[in-house]
Protein backbone atom coordinates (compact mmCIF):
# COMPACT_ATOMS: atom_id res chain seq x y z
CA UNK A 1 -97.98 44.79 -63.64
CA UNK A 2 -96.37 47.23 -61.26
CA UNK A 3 -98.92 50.09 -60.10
CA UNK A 4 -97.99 53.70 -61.41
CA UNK A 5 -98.06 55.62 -58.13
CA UNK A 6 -100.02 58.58 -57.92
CA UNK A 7 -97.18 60.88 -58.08
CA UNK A 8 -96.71 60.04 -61.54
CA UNK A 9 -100.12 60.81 -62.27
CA UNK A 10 -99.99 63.83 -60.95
CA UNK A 11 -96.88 64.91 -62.80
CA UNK A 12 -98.33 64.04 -65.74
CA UNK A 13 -101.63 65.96 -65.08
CA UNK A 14 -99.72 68.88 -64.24
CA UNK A 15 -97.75 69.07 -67.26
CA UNK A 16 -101.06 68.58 -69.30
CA UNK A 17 -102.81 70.98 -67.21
CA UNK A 18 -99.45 73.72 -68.10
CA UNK A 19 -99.38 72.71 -71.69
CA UNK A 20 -102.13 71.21 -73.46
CA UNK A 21 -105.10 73.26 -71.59
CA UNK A 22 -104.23 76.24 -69.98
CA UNK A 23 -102.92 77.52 -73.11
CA UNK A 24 -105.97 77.38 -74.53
CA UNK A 25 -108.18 79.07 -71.97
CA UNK A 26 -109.48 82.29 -73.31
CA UNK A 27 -111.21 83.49 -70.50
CA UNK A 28 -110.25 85.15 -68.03
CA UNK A 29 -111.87 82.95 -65.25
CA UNK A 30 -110.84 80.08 -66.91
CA UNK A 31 -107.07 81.08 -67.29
CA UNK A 32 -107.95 81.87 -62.79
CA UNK A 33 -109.30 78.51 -62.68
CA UNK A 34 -106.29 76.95 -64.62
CA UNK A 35 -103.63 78.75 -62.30
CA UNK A 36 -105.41 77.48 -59.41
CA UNK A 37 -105.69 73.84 -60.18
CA UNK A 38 -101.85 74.14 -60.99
CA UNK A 39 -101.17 75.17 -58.16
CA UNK A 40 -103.05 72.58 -56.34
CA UNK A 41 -101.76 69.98 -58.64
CA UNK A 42 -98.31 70.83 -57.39
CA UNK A 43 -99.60 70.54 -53.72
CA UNK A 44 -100.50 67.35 -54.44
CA UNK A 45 -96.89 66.31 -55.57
CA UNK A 46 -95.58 67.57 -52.58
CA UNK A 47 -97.86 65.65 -50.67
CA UNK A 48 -96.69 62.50 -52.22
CA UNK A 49 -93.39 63.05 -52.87
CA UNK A 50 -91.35 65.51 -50.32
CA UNK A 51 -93.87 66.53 -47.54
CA UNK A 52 -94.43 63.16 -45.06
CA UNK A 53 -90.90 63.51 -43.14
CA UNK A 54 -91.48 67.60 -42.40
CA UNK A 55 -94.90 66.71 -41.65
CA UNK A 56 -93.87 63.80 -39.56
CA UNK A 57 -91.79 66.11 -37.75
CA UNK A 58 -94.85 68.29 -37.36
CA UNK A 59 -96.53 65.63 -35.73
CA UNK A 60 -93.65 64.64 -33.05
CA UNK A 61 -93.79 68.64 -31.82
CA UNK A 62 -97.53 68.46 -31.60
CA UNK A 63 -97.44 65.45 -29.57
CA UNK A 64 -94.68 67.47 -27.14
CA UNK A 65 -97.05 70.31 -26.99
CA UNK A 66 -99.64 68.90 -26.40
CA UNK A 67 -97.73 67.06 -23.36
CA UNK A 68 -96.92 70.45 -22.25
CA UNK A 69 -100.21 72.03 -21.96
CA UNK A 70 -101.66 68.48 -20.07
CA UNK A 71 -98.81 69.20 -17.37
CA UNK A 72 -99.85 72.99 -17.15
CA UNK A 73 -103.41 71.88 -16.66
CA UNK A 74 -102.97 69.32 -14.22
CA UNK A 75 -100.62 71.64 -12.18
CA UNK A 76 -102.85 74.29 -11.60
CA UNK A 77 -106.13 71.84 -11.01
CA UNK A 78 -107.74 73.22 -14.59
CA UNK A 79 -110.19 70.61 -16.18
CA UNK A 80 -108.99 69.82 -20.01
CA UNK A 81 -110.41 67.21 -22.83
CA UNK A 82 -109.20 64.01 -22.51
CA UNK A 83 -106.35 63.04 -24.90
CA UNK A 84 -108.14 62.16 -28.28
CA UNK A 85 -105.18 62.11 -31.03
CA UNK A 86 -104.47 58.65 -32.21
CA UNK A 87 -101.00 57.36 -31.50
CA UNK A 88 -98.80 54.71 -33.37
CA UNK A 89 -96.51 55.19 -36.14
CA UNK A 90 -97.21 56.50 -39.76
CA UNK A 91 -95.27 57.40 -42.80
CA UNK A 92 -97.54 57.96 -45.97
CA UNK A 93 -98.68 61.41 -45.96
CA UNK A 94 -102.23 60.58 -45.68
CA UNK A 95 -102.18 58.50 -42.55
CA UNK A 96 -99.71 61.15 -40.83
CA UNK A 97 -102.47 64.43 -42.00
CA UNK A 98 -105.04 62.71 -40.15
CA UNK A 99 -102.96 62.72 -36.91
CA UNK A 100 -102.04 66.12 -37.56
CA UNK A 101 -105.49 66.63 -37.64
CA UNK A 102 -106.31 65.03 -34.53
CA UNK A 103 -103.75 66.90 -32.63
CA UNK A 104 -104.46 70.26 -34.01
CA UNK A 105 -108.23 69.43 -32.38
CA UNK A 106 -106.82 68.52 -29.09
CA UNK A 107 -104.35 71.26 -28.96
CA UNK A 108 -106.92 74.15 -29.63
CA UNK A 109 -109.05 72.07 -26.56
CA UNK A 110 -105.95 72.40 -24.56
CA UNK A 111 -105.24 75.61 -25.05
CA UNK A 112 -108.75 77.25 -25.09
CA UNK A 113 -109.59 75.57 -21.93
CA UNK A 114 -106.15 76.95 -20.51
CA UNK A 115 -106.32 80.35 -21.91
CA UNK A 116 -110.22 80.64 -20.43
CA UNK A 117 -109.01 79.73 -17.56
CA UNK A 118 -105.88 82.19 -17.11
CA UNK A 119 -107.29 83.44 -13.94
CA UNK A 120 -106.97 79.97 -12.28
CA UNK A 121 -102.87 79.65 -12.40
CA UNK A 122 -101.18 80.14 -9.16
CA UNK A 123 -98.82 82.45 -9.56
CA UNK A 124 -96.99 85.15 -12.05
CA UNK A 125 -94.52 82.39 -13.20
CA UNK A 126 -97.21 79.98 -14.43
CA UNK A 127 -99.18 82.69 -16.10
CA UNK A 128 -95.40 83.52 -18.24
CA UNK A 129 -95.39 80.09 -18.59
CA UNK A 130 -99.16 79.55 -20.59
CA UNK A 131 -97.96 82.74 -22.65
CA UNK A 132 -94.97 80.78 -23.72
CA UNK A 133 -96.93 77.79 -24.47
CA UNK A 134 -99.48 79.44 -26.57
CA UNK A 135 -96.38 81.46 -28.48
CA UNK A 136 -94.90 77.91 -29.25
CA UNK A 137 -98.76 76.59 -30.73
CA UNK A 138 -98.87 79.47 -33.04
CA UNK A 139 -95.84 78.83 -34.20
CA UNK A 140 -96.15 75.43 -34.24
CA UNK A 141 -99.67 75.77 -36.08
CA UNK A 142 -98.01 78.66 -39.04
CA UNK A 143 -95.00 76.15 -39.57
CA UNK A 144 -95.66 73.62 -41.84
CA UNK A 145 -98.08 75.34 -44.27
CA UNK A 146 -95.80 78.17 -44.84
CA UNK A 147 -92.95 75.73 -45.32
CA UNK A 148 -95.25 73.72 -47.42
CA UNK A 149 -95.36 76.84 -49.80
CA UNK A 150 -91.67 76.72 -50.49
CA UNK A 151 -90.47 73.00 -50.25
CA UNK A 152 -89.33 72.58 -54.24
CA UNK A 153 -91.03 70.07 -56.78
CA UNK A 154 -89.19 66.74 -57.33
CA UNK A 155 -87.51 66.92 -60.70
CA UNK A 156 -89.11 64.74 -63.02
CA UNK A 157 -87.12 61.93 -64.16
CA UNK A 158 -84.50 62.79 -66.69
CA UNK A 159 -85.68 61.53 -69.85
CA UNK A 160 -83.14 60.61 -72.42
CA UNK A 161 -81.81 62.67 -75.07
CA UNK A 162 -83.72 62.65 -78.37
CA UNK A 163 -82.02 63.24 -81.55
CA UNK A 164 -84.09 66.09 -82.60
CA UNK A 165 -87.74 68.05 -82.24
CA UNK A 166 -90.99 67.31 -82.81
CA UNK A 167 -92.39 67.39 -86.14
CA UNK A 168 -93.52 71.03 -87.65
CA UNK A 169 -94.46 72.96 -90.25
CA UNK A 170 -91.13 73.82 -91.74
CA UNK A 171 -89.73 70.58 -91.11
CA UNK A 172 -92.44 68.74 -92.92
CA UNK A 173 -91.66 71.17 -95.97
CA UNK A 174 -88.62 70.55 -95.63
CA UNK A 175 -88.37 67.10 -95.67
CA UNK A 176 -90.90 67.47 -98.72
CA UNK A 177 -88.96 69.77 -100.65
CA UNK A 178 -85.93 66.70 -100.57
CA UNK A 179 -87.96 64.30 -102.06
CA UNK A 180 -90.78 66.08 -104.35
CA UNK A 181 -90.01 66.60 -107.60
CA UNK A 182 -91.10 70.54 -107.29
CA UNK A 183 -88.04 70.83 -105.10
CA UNK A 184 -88.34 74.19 -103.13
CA UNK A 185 -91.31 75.23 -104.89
CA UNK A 186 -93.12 73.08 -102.76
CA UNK A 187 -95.03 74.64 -99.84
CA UNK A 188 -96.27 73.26 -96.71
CA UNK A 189 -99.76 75.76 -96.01
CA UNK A 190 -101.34 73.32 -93.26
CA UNK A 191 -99.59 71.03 -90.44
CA UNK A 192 -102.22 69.84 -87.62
CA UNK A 193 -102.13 67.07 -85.24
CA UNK A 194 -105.28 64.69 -85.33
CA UNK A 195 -106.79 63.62 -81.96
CA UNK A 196 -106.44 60.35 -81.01
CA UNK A 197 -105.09 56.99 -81.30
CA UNK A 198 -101.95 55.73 -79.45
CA UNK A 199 -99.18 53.97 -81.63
CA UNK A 200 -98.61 56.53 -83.30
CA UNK A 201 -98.43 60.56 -83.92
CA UNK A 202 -100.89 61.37 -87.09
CA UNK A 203 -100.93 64.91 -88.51
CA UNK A 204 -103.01 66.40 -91.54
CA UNK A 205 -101.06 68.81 -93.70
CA UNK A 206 -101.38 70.77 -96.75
CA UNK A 207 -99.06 71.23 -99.68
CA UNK A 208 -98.80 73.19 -102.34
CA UNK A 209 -97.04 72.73 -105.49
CA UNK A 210 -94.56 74.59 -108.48
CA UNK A 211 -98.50 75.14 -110.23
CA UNK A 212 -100.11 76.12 -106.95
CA UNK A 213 -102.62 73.20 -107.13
CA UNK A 214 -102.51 72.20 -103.37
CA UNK A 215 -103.13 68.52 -101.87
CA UNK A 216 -104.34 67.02 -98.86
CA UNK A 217 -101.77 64.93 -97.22
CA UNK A 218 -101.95 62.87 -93.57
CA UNK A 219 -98.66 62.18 -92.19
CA UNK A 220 -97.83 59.03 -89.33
CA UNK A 221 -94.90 59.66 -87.05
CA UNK A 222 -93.72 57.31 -84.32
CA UNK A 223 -93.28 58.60 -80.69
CA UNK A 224 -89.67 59.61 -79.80
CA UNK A 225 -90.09 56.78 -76.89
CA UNK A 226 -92.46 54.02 -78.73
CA UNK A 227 -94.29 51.62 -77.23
CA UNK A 228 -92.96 48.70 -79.53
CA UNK A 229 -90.16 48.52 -81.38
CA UNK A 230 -90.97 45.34 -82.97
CA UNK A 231 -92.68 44.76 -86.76
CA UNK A 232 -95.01 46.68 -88.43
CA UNK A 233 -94.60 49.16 -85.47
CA UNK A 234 -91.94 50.66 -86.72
CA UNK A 235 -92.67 53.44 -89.20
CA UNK A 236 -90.11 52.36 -91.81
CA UNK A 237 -91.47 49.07 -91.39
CA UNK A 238 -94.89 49.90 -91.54
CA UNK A 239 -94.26 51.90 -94.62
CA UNK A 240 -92.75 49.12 -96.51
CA UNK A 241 -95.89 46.76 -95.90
CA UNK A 242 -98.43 49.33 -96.69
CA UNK A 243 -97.13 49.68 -100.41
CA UNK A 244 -96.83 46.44 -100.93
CA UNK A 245 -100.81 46.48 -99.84
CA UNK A 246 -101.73 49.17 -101.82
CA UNK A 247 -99.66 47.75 -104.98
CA UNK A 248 -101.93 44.64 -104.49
CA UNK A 249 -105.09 47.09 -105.13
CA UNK A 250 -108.00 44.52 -102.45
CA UNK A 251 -108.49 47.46 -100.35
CA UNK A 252 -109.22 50.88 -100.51
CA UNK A 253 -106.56 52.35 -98.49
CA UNK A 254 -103.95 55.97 -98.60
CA UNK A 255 -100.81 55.77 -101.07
CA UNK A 256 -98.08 55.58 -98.83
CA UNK A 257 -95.75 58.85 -100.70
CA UNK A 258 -92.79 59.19 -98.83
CA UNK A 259 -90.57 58.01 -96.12
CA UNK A 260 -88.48 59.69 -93.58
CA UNK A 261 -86.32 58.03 -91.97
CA UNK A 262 -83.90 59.50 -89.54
CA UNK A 263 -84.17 63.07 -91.46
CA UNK A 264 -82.33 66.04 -89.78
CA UNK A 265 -84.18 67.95 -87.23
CA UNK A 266 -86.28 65.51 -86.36
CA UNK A 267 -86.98 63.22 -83.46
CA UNK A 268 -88.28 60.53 -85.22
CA UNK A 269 -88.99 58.43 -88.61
CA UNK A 270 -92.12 59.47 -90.31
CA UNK A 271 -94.03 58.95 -93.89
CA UNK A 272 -96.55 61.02 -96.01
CA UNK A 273 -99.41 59.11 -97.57
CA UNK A 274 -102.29 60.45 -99.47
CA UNK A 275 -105.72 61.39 -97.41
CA UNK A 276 -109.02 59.54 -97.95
CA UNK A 277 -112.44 60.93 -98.26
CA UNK A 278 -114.79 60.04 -94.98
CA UNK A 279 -114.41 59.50 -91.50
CA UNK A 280 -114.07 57.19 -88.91
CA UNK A 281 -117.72 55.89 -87.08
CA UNK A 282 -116.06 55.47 -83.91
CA UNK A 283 -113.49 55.81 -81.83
CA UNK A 284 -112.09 52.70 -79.42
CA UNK A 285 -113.55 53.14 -76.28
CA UNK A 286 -116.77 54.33 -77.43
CA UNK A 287 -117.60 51.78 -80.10
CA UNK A 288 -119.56 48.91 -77.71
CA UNK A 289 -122.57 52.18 -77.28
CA UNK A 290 -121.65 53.97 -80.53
CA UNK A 291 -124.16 53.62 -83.59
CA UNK A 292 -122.73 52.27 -86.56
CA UNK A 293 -125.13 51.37 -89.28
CA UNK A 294 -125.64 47.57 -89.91
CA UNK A 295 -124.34 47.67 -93.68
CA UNK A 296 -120.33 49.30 -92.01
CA UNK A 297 -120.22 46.31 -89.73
CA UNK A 298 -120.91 43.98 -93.15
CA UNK A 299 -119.04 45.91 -95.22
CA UNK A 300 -116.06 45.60 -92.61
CA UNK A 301 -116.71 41.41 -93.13
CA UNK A 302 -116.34 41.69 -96.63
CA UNK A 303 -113.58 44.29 -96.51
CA UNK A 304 -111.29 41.92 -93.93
CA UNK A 305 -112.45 38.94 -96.20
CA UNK A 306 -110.93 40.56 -99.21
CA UNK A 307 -108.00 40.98 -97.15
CA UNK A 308 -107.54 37.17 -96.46
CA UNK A 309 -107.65 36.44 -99.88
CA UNK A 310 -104.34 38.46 -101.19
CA UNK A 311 -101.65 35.33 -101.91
CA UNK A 312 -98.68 36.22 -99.66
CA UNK A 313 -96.35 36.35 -103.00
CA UNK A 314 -97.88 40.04 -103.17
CA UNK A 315 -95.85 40.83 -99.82
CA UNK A 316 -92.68 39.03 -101.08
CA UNK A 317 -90.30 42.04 -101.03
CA UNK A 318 -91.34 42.93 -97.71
CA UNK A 319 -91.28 39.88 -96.51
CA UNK A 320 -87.77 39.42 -97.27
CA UNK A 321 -86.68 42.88 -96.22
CA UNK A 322 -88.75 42.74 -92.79
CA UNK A 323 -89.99 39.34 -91.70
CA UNK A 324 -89.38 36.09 -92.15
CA UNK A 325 -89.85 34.74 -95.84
CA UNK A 326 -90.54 30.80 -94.11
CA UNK A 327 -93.80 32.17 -93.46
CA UNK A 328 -94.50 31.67 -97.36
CA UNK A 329 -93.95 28.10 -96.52
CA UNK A 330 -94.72 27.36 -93.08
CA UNK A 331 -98.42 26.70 -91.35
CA UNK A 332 -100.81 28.97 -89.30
CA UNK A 333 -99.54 26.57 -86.52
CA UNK A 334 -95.64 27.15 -87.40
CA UNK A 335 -96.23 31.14 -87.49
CA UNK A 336 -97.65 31.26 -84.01
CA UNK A 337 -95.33 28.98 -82.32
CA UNK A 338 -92.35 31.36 -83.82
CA UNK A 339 -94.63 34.14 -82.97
CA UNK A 340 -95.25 33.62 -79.62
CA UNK A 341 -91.61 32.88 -79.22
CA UNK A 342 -90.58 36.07 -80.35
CA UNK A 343 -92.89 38.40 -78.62
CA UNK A 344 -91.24 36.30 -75.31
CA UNK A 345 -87.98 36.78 -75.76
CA UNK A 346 -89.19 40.54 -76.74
CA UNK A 347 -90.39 41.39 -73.50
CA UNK A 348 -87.92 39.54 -71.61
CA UNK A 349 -85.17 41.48 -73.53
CA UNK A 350 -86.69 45.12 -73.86
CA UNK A 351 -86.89 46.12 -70.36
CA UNK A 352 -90.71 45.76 -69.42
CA UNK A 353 -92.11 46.67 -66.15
CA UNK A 354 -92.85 43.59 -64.25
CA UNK A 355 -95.84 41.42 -65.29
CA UNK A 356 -96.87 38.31 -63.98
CA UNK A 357 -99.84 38.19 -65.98
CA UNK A 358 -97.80 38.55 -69.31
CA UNK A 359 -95.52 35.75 -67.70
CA UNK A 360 -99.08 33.75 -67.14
CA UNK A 361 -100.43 34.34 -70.72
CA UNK A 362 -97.30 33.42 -72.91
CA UNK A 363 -96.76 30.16 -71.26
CA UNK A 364 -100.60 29.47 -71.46
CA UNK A 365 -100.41 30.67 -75.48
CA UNK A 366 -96.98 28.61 -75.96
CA UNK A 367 -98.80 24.94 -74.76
CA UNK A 368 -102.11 25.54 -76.78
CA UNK A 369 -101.42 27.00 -80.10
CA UNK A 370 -104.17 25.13 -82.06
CA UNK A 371 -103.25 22.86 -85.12
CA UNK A 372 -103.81 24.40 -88.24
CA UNK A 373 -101.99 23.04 -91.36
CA UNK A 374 -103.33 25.96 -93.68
CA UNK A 375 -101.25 28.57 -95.24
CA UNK A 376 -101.01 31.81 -93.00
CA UNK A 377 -102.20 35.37 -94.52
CA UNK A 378 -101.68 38.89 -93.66
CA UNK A 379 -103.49 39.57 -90.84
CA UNK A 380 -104.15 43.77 -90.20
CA UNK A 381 -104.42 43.28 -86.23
CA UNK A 382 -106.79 46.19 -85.54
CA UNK A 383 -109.34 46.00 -88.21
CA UNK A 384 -112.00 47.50 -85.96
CA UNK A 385 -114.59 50.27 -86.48
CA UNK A 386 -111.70 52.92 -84.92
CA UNK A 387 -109.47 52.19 -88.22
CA UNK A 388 -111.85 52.52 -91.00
CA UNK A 389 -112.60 55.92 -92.51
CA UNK A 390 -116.70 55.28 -94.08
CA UNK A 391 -118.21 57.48 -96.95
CA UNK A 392 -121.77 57.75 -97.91
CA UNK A 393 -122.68 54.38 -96.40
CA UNK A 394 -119.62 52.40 -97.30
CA UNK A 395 -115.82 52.30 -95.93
CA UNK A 396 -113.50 54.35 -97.81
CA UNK A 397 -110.43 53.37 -96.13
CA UNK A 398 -108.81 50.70 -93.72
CA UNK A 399 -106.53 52.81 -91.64
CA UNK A 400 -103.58 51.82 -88.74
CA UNK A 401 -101.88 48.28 -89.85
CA UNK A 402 -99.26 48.58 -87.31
CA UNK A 403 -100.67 45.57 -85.69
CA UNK A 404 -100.25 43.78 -88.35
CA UNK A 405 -98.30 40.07 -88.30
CA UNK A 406 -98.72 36.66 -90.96
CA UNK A 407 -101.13 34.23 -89.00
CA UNK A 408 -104.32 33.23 -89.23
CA UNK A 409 -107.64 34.79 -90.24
CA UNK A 410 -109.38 34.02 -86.78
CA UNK A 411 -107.21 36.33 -85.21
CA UNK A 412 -108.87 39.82 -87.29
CA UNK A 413 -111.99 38.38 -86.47
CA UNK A 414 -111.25 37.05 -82.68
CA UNK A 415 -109.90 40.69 -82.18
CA UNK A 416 -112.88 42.79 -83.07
CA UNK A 417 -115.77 40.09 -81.79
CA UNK A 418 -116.14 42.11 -78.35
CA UNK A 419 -117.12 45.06 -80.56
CA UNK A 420 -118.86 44.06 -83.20
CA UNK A 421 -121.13 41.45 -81.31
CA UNK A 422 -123.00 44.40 -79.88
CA UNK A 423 -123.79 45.97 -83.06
CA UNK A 424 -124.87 42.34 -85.03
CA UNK A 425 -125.39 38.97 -84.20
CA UNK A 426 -121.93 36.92 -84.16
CA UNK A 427 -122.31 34.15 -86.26
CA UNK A 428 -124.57 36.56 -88.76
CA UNK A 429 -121.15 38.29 -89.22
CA UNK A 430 -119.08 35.63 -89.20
CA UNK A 431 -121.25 33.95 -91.96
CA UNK A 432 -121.48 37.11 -94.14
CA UNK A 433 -117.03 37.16 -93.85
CA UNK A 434 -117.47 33.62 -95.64
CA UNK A 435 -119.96 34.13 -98.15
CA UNK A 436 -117.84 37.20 -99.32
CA UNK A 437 -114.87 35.22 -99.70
CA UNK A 438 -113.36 34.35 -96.55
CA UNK A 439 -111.99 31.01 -95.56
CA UNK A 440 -113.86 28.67 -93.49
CA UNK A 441 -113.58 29.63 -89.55
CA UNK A 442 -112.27 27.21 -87.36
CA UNK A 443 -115.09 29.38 -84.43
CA UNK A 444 -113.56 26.93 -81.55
CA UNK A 445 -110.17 28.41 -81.44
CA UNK A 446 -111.13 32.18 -81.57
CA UNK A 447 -110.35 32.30 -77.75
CA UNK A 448 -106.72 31.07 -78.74
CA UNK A 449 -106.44 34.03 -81.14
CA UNK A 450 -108.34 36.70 -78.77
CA UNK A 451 -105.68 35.84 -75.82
CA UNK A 452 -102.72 35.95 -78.84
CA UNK A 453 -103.80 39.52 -79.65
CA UNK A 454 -104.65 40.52 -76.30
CA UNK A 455 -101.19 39.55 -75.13
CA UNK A 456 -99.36 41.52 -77.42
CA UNK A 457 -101.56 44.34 -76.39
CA UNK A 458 -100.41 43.95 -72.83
CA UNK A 459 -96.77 43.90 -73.51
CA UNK A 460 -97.10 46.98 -76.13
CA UNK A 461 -98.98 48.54 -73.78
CA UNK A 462 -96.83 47.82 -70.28
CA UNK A 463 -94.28 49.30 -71.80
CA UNK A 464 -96.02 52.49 -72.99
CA UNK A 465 -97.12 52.78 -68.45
CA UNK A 466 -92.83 52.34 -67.82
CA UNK A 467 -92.41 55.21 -69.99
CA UNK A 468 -95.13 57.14 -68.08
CA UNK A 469 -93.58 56.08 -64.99
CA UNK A 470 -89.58 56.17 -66.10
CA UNK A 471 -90.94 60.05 -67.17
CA UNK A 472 -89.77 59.24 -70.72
CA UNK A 473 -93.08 60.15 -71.51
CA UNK A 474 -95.31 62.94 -70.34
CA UNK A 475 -98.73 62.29 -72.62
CA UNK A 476 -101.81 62.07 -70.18
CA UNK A 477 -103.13 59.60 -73.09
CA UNK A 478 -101.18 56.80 -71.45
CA UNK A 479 -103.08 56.93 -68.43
CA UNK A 480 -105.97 55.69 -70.60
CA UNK A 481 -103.79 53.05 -71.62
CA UNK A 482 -103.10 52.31 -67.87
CA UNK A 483 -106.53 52.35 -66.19
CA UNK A 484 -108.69 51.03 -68.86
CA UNK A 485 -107.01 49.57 -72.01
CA UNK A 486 -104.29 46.80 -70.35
CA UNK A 487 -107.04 45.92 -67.65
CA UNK A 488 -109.76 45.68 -70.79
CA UNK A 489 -107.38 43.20 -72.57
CA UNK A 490 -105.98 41.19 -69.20
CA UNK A 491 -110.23 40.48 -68.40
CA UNK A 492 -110.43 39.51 -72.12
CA UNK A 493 -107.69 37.31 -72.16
CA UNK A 494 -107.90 35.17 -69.20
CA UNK A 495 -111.27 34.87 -69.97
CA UNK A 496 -110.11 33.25 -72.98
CA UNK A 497 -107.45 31.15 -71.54
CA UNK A 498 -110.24 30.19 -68.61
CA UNK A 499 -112.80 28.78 -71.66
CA UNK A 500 -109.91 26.10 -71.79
């Protein structure tokens, strides 16, 4: 996948830096500190994107100089350092700093050795001539970094227009007041964002009613710029899916409420659900080394086995409204060959940065699907300690079904082995999924399933590192996504496809 250059980065961490932290420094030497990294943050932009030529230019007049001061020298028999600046060409910033470097050594050598020995040059006209030369290396020397000061940022890349603002407080009430049946009595008390995750924007809010009783509420909003428009990641989409969950009563999970989609003021669709007692064990990256208590991870087995169980008829307005009713018909083997189908012509279609490893892992999916005659079930995608909420020793909630697609069991369980092998053994889990209901596991074509998973991963994700880089998208959080999710899932997958 094509490398985000460090400029990017460092736009990103600047805007961060400007919004998300300095504003909440309180004191006064960390509000200093702030201003100070901002303003070496912007340095470093400079450096990468506008400084090399003026510096190059730098450079060239050293090199003149320091041509100059040699000839002085050698006309008027005074001993100088030999020449030590490397020569050649350079462009990058980087390379061209350490000749500048190199240069501004040799011409302070030059010119102290000249300067000590004033007394040596012949004649009136030399002596004018040093004082010229030594006016031209203070100049020389106070030129760039002031310039440096004043050369202007880049602009970031025009990101396109959104049809609204972010959500808020008053828009949430207002969007509740259209579709509660207190009307304008209803009032929005609480609106905050909740840390984490990446397909989505999830908020906790508070509302109170025509009686005053107030109630806890967690609201899901896509990203103006999403990294997948595709499926269950789309809000409306997801929406629809979840109540046809809930109305099937196997899991505890939130009420899905209400639904906005394109509402005014806005810059994307939303939904209100109902909140859940507990919280989650874990987040993503920190669940290999976190401790979660032996009876979550079975509960989790018994929870996804309950989930493998529903009868797809339960999902059969959805279906028709946002999938493909065949899969109520077709095989496990049918549903990935159309899947992995799809999510090809997806990324070929949906202008992805380029990926030769995506390229790589859909033809290697495409001519080893395994053969599986069974029916397919729903399938949550992400059921992994990071999307359950637990409560007093047992799990209260199965959170995030975005990922969600008809397939086959092995893929839930494929997906979350890397994790939960390091808090029981494997096949313990595995067997505790079928005693509680789950179908028998065909274990031998998990890697199939991991490197289906991990692959839609990797085109979600590229996608979410072109908006970084396009600027569409100025969230430090995809830099996480860039250095340590999509490299996470590319080892896991062609591990997978190398067990072949």
């Amino acid at each position: 996948m094509k490398i985000t250059e460090t400029a990017d980065y460092l736009r990103v961490a600047q805007h961060t830096l400007e919004t998300k932290i300095a504003p909440e420094m309180t004191s006064s030497d960390g509000q200093a500190a702030a201003a100070i990294l901002g303003r070496v943050l912007a340095e470093l932009r400079r450096r990468e994107e506008v400084s090399a030529p003026p510096l190059a230019a730098s450079v060239a007049v050293a090199r003149q100089l320091a041509e100059k001061l040699r000839a002085l020298a050698a006309d008027n028999g005074i001993a100088v350092p030999p020449l030590s600046a490397p020569a050649g060409e350079a462009s990058d910033f980087s390379s061209l700093a350490r000749q500048h470097a190199a240069l501004t050594e040799e011409i302070e050598a030059l010119s102290s050795a000249l300067a000590n020995g004033r007394e040596k040059l012949r004649d009136e006209a030399a002596q004018n001539r040093l004082s010229a030369l030594l006016l031209e290396v203070g100049q020389w020397d106070e030129a760039f970094p002031s310039a440096q000061r004043t050369i202007a940022l880049p602009a970031a890349p025009e990101a396109p227009p959104l049809p609204g603002a972010p959500l808020t407080q008053d828009l949430l009430q207002a969007f509740l007041r259209s579709v509660h049946p207190d009307g304008d009595k209803v009032e929005v008390v609480e609106f905050k964002p909740i840390p984490g995750g990446f397909g989505k924007q999830t908020s906790r809010a508070t509302y109170r009613d025509r009686s005053g009783a107030e109630h806890l509420v967690i609201v899901r909003k896509s990203d103006p710029t999403p990294m997948a428009r595709k499926g269950a990641f789309l809000v409306d989409y997801e929406f629809h899916l979840l109540r046809d969950v809930y109305k099937a009563g196997i899991l505890p999970m939130a009420e899905p409420l209400w639904l906005a989609k394109d509402f005014p003021g806005v810059d994307a669709d939303f939904y209100v659900m109902s909140a859940l007692p507990g919280a989650v064990p874990s987040s993503f990256l920190g669940a290999a080394s976190a401790t979660i208590p032996e009876e979550i991870v079975l509960d989790m087995a018994e929870k996804m086995a309950r989930l493998h169980q529903m009868e797809l008829s339960h999902l059969s307005d959805y279906l028709a409204a946002y999938d493909n009713p065949a899969v109520l018909t077709d095989t496990i083997e049918g549903c990935y060959r159309r899947l992995i189908a799809e999510w090809k012509d997806y990324y070929e279609q949906n202008n992805h940065l380029p990926s030769p490893f995506v390229v790589y892992l859909l033809d290697w999916l495409a001519r080893n699907v395994p053969a599986n005659h069974a029916k397919p079930v729903l399938v949550h995608g992400d059921f992994n300690v990071h999307n359950v909420l637990v409560d007093n020793g047992r799990i209260t909630g199965v959170l995030d079904w975005e990922c969600s697609n008809i397939g086959a069991p092995e893929q839930d369980l494929a997906y979350i082995r890397p994790i939960i092998s390091q808090h029981i053994d494997w096949d313990r889990f595995i067997d505790h999924y079928e005693a509680s209901g789950g179908r028998k596991i065909d274990r031998g074509a998990m890697d199939f399933y991991m490197a289906f998973a991990a692959m839609r991963l990797c085109v979600i994700f590229n996608k979410g590192v072109k908006n970084l880089q396009d600027g569409v998208n100025d969230d430090i959080r995809y830099g996480i996504i860039d250095l340590d999710l999509t490299p996470e899932f590319m080892k896991q997958a062609l591990a997978c496809t190398l067990s072949k």
